[in-house]
Protein backbone atom coordinates (compact mmCIF):
# COMPACT_ATOMS: atom_id res chain seq x y z
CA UNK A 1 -3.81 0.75 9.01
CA UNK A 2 -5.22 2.47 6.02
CA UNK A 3 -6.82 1.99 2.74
CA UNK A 4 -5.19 2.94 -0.44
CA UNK A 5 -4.68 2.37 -3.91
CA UNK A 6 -1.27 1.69 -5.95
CA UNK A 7 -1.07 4.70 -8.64
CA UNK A 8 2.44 4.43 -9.61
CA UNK A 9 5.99 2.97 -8.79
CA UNK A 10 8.93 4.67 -8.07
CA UNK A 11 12.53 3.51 -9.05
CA UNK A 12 15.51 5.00 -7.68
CA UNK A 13 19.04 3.34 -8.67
CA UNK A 14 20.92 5.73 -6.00
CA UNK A 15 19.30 4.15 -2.74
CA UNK A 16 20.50 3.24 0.43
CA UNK A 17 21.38 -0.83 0.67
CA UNK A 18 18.57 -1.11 2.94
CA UNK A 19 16.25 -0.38 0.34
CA UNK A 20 17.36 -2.38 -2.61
CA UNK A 21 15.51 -5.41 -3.22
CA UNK A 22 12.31 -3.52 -2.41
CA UNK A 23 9.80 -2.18 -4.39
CA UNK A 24 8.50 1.63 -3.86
CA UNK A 25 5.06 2.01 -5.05
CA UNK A 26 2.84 5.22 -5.12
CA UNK A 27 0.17 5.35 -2.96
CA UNK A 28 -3.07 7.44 -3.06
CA UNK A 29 -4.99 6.81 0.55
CA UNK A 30 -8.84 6.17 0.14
CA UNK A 31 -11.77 6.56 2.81
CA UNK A 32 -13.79 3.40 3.24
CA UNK A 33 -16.17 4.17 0.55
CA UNK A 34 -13.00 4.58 -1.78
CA UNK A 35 -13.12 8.03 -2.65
CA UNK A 36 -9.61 9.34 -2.51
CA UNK A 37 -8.24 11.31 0.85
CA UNK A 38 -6.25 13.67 -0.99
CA UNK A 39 -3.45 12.37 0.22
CA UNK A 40 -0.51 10.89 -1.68
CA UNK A 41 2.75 8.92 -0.21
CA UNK A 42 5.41 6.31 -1.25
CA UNK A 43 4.99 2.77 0.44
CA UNK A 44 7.29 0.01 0.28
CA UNK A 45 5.67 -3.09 -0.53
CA UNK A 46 5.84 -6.41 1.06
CA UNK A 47 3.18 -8.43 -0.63
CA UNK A 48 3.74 -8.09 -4.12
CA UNK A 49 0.70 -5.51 -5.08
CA UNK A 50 0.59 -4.06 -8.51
CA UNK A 51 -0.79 -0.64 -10.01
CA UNK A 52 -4.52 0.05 -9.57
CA UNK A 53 -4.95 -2.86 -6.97
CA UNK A 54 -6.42 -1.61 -3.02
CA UNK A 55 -3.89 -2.01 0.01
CA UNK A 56 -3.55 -2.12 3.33
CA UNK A 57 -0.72 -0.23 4.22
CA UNK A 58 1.05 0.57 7.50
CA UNK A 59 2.56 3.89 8.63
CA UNK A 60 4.77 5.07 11.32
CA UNK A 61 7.50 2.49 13.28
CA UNK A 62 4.43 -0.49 12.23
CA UNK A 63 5.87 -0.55 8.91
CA UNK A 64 9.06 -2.10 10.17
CA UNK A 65 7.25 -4.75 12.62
CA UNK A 66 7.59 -7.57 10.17
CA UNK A 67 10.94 -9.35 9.65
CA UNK A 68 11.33 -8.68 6.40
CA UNK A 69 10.95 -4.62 7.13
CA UNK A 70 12.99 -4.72 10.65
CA UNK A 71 15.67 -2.97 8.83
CA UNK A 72 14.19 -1.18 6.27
CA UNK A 73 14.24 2.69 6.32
CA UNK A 74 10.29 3.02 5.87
CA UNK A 75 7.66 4.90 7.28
CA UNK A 76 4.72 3.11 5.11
CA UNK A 77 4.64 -0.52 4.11
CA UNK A 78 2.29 -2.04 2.08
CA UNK A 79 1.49 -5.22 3.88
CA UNK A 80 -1.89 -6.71 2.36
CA UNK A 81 -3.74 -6.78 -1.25
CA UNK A 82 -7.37 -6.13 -0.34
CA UNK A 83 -10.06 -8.87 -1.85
CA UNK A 84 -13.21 -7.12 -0.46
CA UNK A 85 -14.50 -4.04 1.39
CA UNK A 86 -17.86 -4.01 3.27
CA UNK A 87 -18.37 -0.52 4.62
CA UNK A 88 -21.83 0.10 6.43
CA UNK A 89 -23.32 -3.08 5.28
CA UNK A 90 -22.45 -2.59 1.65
CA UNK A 91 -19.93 -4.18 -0.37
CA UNK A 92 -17.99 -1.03 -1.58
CA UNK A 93 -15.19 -3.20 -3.45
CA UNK A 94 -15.03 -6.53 -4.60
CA UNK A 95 -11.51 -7.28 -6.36
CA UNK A 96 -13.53 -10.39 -8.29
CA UNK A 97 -16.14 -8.15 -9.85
CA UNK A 98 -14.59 -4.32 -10.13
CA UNK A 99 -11.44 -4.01 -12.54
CA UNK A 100 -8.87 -2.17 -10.44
């Protein structure tokens, strides 16, 4: 799994059926501490996750474990909003005190 957080969305009305229904969202992967990695990918979320929130997302044939994905042409699923990060004994995010 990996850490990242939701920068943009993506909407494509030419899509494979697979696809519609689901939402594509940006994705900007983050080291623990939450500086960025660098590194930048689309995700298809599964939990409902909006723009500036953290995720846990999924890459590789994981993102298709669930049900919902089992069919879903993805390589990266978002599959959990993050509520709090404690990273070498320190709370490095706290969704109830930090604004996205």
């Amino acid at each position: 799994m990996d850490l990242a957080r939701v920068e943009g969305t993506v909407v494509s009305t030419a899509k494979t059926d697979r696809l519609h229904g689901h939402k594509l969202l940006v994705v900007n992967l983050l080291r623990p501490d939450k500086s960025p990695s660098g590194t930048e990918l689309v995700a298809v979320d599964s939990v409902g996750a909006g723009e500036g929130e953290i995720v846990l997302i999924v890459r590789g044939s994981s993102a298709r474990q669930t049900d919902e994905m089992m069919s879903v042409p993805t390589d990266a699923t978002i599959v959990a909003i993050v509520d709090s990060i404690v990273y070498r004994g320190e709370v490095t995010y706290d969704k109830q005190t930090e604004n996205g």
